[in-house]
N, C-alpha and C. Protein backbone atom coordinates (compact mmCIF):
# COMPACT_ATOMS: atom_id res chain seq x y z
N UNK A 1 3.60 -7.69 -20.95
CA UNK A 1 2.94 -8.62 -20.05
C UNK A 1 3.93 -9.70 -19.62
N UNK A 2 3.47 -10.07 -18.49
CA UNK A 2 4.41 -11.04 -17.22
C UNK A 2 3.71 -11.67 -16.86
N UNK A 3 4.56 -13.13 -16.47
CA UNK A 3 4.00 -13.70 -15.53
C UNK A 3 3.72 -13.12 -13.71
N UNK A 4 3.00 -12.78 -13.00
CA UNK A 4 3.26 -13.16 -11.65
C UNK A 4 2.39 -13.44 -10.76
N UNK A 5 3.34 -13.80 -9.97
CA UNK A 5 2.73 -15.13 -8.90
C UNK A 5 2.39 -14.51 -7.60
N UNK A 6 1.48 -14.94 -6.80
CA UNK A 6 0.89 -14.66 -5.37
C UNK A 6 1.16 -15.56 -4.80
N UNK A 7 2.24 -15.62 -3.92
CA UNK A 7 2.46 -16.66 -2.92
C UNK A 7 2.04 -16.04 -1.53
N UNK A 8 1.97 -17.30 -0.43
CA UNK A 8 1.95 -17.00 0.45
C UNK A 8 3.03 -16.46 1.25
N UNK A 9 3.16 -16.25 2.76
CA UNK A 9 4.40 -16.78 3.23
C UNK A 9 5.93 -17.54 3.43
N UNK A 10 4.49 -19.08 3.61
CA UNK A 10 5.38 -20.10 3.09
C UNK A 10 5.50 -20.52 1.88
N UNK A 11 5.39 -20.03 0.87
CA UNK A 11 6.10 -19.96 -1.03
C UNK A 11 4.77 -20.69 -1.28
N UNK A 12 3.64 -21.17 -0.94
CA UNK A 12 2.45 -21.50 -1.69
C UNK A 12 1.89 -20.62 -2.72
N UNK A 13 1.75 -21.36 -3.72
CA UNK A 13 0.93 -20.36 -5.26
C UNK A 13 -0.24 -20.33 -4.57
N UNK A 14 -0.78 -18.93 -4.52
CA UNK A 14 -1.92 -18.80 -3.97
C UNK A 14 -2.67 -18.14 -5.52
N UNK A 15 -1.87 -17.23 -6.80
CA UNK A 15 -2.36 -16.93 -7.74
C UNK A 15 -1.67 -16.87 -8.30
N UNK A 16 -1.70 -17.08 -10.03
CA UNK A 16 -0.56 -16.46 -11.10
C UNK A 16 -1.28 -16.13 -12.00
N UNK A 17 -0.65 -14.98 -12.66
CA UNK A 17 -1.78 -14.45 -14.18
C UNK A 17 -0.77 -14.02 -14.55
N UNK A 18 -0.97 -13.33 -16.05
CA UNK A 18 -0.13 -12.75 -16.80
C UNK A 18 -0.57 -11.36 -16.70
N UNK A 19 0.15 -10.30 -16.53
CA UNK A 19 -0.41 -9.00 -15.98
C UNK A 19 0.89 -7.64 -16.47
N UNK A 20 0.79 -6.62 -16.31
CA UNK A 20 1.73 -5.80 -16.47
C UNK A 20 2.29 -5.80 -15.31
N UNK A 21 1.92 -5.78 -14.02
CA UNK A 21 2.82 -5.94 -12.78
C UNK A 21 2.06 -6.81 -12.05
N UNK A 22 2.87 -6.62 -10.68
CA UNK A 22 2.13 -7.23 -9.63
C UNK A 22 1.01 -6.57 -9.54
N UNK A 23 0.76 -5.57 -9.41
CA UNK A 23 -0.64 -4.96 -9.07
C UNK A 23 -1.52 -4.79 -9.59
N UNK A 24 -1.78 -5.54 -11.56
CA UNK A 24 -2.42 -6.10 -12.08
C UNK A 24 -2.89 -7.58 -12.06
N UNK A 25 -2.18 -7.96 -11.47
CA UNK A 25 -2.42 -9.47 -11.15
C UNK A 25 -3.11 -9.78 -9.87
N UNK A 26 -2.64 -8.51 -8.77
CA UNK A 26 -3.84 -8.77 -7.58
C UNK A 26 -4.65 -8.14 -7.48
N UNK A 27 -4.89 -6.74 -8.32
CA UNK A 27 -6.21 -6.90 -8.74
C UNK A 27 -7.49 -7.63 -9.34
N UNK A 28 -6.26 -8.76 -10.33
CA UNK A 28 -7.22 -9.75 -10.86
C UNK A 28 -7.79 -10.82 -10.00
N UNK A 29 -6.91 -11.24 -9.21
CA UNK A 29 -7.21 -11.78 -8.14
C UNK A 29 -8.13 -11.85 -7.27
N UNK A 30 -8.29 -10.76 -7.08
CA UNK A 30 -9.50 -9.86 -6.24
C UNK A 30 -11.13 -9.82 -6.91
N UNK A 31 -10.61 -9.37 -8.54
CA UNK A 31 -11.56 -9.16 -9.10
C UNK A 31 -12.14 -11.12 -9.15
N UNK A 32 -11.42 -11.80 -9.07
CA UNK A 32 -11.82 -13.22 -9.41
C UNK A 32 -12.29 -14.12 -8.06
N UNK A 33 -12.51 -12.92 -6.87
CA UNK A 33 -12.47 -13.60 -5.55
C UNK A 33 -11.75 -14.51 -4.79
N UNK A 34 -10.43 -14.78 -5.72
CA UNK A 34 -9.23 -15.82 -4.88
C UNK A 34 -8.74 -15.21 -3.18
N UNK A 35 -9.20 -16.29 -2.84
CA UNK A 35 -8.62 -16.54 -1.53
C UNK A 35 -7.16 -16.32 -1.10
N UNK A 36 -6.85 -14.49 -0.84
CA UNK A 36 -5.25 -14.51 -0.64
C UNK A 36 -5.06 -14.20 0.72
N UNK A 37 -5.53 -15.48 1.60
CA UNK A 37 -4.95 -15.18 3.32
C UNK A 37 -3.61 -15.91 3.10
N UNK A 38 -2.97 -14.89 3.70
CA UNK A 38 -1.58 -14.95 4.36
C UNK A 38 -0.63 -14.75 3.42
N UNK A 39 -1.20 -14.19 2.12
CA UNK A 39 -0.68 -13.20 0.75
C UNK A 39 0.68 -12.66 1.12
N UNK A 40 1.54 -12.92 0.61
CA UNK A 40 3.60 -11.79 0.75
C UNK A 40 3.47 -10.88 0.45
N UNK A 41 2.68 -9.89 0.35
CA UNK A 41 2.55 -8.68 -0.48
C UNK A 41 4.09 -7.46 -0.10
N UNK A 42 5.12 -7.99 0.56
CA UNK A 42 5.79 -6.97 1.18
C UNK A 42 6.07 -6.36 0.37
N UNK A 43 6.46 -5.19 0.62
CA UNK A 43 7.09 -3.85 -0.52
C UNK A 43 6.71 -3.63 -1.50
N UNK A 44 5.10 -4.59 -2.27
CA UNK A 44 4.36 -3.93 -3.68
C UNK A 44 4.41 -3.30 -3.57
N UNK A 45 4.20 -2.53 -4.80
CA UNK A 45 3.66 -1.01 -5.15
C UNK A 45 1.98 -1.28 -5.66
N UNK A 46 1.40 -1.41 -5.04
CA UNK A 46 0.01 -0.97 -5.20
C UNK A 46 -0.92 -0.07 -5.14
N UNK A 47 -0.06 0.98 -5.13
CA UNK A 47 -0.95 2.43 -5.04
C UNK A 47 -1.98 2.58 -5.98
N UNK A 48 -3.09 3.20 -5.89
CA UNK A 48 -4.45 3.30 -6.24
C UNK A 48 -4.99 2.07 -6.78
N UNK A 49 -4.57 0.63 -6.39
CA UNK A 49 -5.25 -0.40 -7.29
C UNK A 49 -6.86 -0.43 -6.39
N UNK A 50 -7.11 -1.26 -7.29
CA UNK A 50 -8.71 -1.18 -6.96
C UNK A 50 -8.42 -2.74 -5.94
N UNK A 51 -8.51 -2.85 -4.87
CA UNK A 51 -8.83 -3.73 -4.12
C UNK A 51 -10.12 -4.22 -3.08
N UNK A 52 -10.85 -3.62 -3.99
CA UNK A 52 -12.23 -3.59 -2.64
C UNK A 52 -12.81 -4.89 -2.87
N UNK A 53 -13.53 -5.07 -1.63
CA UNK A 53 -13.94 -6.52 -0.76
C UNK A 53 -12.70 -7.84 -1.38
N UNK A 54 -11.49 -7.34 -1.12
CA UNK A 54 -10.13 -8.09 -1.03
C UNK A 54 -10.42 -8.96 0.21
N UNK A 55 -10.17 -10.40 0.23
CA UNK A 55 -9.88 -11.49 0.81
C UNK A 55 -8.44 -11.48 1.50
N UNK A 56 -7.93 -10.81 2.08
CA UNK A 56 -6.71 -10.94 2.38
C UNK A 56 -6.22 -11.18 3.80
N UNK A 57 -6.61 -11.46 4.39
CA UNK A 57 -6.87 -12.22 6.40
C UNK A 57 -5.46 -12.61 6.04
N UNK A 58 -4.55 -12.06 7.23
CA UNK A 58 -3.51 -12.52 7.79
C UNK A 58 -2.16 -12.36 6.68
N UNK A 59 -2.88 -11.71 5.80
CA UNK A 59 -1.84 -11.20 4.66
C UNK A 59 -0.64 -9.85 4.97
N UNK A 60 0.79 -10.25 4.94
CA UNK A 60 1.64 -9.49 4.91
C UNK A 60 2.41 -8.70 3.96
N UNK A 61 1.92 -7.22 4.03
CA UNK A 61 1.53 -6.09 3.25
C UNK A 61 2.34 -4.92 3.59
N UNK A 62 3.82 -5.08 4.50
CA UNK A 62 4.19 -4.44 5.34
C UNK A 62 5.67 -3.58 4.20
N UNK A 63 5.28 -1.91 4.70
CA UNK A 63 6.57 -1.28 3.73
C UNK A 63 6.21 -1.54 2.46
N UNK A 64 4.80 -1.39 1.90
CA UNK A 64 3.97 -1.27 0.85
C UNK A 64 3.47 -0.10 0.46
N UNK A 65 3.66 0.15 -0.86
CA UNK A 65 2.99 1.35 -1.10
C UNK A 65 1.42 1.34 -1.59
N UNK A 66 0.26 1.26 -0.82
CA UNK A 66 -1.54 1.71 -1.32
C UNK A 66 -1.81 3.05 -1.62
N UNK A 67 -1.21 3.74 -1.71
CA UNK A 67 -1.66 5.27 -1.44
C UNK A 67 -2.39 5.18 -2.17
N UNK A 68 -3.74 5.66 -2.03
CA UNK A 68 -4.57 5.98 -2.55
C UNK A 68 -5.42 4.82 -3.43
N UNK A 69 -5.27 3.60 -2.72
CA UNK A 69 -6.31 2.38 -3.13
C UNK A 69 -7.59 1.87 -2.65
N UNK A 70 -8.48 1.50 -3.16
CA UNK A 70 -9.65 1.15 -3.31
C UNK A 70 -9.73 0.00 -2.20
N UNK A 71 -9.75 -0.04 -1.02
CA UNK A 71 -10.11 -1.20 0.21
C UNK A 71 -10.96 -1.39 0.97
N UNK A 72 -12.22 -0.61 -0.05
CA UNK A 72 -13.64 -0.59 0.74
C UNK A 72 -14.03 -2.28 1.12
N UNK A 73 -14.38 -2.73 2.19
CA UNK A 73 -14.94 -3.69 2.79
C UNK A 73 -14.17 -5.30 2.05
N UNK A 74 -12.96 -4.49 2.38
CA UNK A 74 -11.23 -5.73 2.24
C UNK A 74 -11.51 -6.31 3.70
N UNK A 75 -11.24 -7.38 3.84
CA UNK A 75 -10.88 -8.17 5.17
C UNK A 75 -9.41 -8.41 4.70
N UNK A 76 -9.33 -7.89 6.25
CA UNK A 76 -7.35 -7.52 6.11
C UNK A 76 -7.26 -7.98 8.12
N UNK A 77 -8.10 -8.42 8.25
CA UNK A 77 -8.29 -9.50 9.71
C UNK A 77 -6.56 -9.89 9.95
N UNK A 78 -6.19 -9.36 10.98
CA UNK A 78 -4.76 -10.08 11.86
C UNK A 78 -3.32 -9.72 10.33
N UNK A 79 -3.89 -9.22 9.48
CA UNK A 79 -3.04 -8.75 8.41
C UNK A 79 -1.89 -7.64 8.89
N UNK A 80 -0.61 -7.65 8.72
CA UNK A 80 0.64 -6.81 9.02
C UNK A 80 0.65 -5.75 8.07
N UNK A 81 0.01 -4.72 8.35
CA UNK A 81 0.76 -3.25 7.45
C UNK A 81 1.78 -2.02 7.78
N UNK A 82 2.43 -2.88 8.22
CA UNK A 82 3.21 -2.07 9.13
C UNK A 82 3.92 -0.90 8.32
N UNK A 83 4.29 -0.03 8.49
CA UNK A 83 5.37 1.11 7.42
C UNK A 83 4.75 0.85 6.11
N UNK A 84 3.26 1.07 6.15
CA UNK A 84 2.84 1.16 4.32
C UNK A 84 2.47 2.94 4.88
N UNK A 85 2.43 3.03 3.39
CA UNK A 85 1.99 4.40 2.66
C UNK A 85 0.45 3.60 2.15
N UNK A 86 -0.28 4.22 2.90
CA UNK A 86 -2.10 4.66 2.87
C UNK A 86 -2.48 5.37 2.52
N UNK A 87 -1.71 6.63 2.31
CA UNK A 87 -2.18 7.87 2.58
C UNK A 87 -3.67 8.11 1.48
N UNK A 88 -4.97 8.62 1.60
CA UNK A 88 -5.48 9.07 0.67
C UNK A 88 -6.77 7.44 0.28
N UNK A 89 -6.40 5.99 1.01
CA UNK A 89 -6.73 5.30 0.64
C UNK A 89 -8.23 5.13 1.16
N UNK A 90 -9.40 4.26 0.25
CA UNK A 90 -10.20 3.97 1.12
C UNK A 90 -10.91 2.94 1.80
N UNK A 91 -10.82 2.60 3.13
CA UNK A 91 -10.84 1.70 3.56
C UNK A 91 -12.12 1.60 4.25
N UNK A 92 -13.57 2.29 4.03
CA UNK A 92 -14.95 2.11 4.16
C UNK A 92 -14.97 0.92 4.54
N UNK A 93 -16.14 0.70 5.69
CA UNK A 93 -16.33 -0.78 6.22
C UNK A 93 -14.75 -2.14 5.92
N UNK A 94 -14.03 -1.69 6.18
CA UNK A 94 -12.96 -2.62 5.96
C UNK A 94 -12.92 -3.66 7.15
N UNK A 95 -12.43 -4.64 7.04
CA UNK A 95 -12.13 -5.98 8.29
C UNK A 95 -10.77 -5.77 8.92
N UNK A 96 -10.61 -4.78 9.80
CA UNK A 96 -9.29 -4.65 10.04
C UNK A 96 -8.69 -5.11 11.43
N UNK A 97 -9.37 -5.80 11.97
CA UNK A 97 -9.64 -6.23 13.06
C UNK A 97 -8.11 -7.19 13.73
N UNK A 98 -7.24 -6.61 14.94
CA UNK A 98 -6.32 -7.41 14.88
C UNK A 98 -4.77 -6.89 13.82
N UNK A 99 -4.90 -6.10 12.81
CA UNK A 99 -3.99 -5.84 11.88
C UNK A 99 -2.98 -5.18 12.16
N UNK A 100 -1.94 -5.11 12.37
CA UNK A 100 -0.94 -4.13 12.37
C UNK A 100 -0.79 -2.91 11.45
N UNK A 101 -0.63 -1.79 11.70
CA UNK A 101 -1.00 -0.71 11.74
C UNK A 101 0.21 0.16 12.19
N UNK A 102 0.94 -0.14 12.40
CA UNK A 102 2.12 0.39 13.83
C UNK A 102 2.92 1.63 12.24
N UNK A 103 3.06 2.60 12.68
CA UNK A 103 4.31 3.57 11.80
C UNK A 103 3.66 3.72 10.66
N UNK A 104 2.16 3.41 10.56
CA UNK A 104 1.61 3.62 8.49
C UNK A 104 1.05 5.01 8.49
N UNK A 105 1.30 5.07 7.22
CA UNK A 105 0.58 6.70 6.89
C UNK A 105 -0.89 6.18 6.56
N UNK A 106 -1.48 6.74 7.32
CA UNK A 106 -3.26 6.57 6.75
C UNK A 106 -4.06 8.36 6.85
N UNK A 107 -2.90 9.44 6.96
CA UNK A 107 -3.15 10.71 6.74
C UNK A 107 -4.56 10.46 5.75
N UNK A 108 -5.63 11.14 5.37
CA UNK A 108 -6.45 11.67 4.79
C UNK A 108 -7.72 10.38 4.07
N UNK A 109 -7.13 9.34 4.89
CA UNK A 109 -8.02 7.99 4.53
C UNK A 109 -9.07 8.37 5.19
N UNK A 110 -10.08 7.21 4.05
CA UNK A 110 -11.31 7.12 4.68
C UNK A 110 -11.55 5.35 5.42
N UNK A 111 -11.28 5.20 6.58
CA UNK A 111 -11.72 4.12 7.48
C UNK A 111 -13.76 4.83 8.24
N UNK A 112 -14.19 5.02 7.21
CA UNK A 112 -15.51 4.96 8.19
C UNK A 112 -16.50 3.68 8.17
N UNK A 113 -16.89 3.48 9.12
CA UNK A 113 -17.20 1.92 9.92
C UNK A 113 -16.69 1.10 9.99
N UNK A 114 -15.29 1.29 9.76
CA UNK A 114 -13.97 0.25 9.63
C UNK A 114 -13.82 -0.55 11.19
N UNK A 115 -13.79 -1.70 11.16
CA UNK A 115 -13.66 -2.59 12.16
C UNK A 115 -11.81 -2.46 12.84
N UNK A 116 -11.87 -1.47 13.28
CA UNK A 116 -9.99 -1.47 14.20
C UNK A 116 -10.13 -2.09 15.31
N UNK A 117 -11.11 -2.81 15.95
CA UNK A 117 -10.78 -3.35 17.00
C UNK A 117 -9.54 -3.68 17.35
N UNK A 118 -8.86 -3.96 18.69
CA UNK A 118 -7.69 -4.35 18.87
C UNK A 118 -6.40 -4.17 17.47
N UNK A 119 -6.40 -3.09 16.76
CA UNK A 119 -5.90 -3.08 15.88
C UNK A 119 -4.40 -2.46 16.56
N UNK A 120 -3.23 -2.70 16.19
CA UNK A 120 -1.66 -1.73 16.44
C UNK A 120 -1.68 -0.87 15.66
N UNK A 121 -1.86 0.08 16.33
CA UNK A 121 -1.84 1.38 15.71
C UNK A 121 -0.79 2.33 16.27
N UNK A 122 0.26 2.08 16.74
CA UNK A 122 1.59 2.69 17.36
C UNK A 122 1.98 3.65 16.73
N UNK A 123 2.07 5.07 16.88
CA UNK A 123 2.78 6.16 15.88
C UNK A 123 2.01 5.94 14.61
N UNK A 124 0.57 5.48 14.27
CA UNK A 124 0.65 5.96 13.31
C UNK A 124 0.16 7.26 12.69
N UNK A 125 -0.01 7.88 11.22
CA UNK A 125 -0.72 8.51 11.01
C UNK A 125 -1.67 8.81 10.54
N UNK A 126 -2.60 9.61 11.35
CA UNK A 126 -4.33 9.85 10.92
C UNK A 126 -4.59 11.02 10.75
N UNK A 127 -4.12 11.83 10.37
CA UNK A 127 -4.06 13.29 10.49
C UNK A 127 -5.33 13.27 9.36
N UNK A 128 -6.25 13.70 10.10
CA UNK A 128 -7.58 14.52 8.63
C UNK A 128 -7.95 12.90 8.13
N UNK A 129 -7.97 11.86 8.99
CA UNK A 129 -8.86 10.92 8.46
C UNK A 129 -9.64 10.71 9.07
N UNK A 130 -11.06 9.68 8.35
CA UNK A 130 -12.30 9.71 8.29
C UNK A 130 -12.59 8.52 8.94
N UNK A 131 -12.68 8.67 10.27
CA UNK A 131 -12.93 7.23 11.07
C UNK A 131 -14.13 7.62 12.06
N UNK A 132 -15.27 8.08 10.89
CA UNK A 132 -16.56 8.49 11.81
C UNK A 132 -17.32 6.84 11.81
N UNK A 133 -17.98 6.54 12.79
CA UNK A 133 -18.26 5.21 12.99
C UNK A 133 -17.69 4.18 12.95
N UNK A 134 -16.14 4.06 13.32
CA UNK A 134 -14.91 3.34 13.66
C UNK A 134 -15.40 2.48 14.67
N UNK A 135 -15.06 1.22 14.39
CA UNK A 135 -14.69 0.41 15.76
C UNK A 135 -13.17 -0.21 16.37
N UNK A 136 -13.05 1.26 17.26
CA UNK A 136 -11.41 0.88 17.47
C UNK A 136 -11.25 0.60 19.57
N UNK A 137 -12.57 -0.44 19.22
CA UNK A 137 -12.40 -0.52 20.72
C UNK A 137 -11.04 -1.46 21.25
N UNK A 138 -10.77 -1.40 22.50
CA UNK A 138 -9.46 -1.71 22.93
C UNK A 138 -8.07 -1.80 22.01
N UNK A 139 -7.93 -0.88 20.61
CA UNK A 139 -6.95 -0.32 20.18
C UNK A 139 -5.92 0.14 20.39
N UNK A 140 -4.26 -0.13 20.17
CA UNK A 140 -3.59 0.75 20.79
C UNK A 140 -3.04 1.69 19.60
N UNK A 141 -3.37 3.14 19.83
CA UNK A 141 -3.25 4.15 19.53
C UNK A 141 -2.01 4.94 20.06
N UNK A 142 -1.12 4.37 20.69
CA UNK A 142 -0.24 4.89 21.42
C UNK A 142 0.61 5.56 20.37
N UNK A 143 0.72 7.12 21.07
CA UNK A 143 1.86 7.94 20.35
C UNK A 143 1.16 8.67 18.89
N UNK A 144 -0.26 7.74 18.19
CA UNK A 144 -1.05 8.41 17.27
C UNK A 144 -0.97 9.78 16.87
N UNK A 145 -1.43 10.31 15.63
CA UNK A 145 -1.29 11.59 15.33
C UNK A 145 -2.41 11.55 14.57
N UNK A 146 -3.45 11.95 15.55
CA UNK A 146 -4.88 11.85 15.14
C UNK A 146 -5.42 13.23 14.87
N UNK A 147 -4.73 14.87 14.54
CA UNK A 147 -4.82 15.75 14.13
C UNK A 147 -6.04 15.83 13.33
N UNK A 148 -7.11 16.78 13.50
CA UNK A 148 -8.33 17.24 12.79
C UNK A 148 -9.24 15.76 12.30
N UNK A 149 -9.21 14.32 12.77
CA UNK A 149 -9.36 13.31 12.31
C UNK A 149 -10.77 13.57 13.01
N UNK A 150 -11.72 12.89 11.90
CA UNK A 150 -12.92 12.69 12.49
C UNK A 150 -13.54 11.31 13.13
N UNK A 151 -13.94 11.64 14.09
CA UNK A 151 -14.13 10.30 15.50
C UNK A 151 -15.59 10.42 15.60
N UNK A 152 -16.34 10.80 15.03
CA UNK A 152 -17.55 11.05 15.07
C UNK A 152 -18.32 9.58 15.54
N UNK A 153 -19.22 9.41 16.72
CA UNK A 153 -19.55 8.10 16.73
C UNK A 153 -18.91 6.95 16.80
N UNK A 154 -17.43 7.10 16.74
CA UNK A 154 -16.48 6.09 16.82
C UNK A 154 -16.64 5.73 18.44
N UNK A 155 -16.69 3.90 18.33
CA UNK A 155 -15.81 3.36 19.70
C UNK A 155 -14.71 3.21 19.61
N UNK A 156 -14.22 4.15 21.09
CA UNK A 156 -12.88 3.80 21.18
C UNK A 156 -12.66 3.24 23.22
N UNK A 157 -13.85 2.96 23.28
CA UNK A 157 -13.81 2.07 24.44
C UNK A 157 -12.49 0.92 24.40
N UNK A 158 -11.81 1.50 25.97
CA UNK A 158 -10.66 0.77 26.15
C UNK A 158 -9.30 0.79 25.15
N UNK A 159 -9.61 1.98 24.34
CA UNK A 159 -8.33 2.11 23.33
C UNK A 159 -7.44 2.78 24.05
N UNK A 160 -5.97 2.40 23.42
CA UNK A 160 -4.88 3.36 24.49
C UNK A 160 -4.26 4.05 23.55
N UNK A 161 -5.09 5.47 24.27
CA UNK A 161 -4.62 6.55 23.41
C UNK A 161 -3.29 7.47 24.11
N UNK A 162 -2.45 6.89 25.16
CA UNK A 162 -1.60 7.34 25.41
C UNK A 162 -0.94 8.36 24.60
N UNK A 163 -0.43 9.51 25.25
CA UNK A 163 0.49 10.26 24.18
C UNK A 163 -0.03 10.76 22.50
N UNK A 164 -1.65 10.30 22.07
CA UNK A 164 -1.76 10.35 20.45
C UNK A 164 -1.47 12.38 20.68
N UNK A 165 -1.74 12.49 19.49
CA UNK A 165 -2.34 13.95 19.68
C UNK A 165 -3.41 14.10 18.58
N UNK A 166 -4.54 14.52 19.13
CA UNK A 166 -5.72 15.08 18.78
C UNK A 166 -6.38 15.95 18.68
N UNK A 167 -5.34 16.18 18.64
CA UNK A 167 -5.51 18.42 18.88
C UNK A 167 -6.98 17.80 17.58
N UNK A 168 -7.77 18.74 17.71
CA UNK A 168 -8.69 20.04 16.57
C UNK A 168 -9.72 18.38 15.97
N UNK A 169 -9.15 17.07 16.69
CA UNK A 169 -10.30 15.96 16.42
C UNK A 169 -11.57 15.84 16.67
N UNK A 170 -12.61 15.45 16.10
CA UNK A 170 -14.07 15.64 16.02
C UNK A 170 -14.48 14.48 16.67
N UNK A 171 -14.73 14.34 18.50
CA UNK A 171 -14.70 13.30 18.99
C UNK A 171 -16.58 13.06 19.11
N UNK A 172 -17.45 13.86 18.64
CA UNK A 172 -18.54 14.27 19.27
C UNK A 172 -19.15 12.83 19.23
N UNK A 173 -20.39 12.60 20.06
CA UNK A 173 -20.95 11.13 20.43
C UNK A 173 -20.31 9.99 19.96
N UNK A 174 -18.45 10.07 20.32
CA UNK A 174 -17.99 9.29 20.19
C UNK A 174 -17.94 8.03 21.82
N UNK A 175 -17.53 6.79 21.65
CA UNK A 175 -17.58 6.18 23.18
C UNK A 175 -16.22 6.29 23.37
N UNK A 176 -15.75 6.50 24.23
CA UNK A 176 -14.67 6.78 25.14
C UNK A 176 -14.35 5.73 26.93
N UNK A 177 -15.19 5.50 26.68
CA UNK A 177 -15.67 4.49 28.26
C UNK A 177 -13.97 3.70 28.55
N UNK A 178 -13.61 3.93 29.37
CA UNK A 178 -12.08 3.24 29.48
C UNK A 178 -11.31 3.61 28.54
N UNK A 179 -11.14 4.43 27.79
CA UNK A 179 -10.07 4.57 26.91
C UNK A 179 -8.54 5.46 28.14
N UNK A 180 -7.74 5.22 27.41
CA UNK A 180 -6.34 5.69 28.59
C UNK A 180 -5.86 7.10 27.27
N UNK A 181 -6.24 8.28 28.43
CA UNK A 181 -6.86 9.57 27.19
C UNK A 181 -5.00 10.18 28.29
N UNK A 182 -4.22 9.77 28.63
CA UNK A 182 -3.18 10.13 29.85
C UNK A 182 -1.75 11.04 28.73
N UNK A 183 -1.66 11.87 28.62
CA UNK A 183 -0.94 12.70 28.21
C UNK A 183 -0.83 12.96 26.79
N UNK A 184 -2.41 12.81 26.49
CA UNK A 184 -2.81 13.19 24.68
C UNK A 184 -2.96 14.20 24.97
N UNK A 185 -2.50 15.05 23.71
CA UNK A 185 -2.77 16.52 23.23
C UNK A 185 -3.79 16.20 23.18
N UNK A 186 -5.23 17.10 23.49
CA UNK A 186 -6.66 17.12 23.19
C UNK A 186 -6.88 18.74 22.91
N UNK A 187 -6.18 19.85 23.28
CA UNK A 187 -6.27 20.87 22.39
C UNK A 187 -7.48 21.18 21.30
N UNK A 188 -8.41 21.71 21.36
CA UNK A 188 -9.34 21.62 20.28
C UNK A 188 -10.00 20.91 19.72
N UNK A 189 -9.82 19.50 21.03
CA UNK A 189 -10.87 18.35 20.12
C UNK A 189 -12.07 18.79 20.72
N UNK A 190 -12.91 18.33 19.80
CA UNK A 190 -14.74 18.70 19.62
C UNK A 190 -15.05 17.32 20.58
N UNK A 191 -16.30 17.54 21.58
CA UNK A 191 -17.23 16.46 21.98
C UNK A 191 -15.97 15.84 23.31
N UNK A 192 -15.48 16.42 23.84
CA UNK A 192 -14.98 15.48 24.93
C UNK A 192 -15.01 16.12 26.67
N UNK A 193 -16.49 16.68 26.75
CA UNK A 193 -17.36 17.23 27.40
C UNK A 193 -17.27 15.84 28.93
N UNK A 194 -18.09 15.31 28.33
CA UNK A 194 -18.66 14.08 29.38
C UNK A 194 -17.51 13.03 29.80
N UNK A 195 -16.37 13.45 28.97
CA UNK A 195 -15.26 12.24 29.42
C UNK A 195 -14.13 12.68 30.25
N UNK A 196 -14.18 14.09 29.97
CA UNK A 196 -13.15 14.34 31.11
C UNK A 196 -13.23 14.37 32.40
């Protein structure tokens, strides 16, 4: 056991416990409801920690490893995840609203009713994830690799899906209303009847 500390950004103690790593200590954190907006989390290794209904708004989390962590109904609001490993994680009703997103693996996650509004989602990956009742309205999705991903009911009103590919995606009574659908693979996506 260790000391460590949760700073912010600007070097504010936002938490300290004695823990086996960092990722016992922000779990405790979590588990204790501390307030970690604008959290340094860069380059943890937090894979499978239990982080659900995490406080973390505007927290930078970027080139982190979650694979496979617990982020059911985390507010991660205007939060940077840029180049994390997701893969496998679940992010059920999450606050993701605003977050960077740009280059992360989120392959085989579950985001269902996850708030992506306006989220950067540039290149990332979604291959076989679960974003049935998504709100990823005006999203940019550009370049995405949304492969077999389920869109079920998802808004993606005004998202720019430039270039994603969606081959074999399950778009059925999803909203689409303004989305920029302009040189996506759509190959085998389900439900995109009424939008073309």
């Amino acid at each position: 056991m260790a000391e460590h500390t949760i700073r912010d950004t600007g070097g504010k103690v936002l938490y300290t416990a004695e823990a086996e790593s960092l990722k016992g200590a922000v779990e405790a954190a979590v588990r204790e409801d501390t307030d970690l907006q604008g959290a340094d989390l860069r380059d943890a290794r937090l894979g499978s920690a239990d982080l659900s209904g995490a406080d973390l708004p505007d927290a930078k989390v970027a080139f982190a490893n979650l694979r496979g962590a617990n982020l059911e109904g985390a507010d991660l609001e205007d939060a940077t995840l840029r180049n994390n490993d997701l893969r496998g994680a679940d992010l059920r009703e999450a606050n993701l609203r605003d977050a960077d997103l740009a280059q992360t693996d989120l392959a085989y996650a579950n985001l269902s009713s996850a708030n992506l509004a306006d989220a950067y989602l540039k290149g990332a990956n979604l291959e076989s994830a679960d974003l049935k009742g998504a709100n990823l309205r005006d999203a940019d999705l550009w370049f995405a690799y949304l492969k077999g991903a389920d869109l079920r009911e998802a808004s993606l009103s005004g998202a720019n899906l430039e270039k994603a590919d969606l081959e074999g995606a399950d778009l059925r009574r999803a909203n689409l209303s303004g989305a920029n659908l302009r040189d996506a693979n759509l190959r085998a996506a389900k439900g995109l009847g009424r939008w073309l």
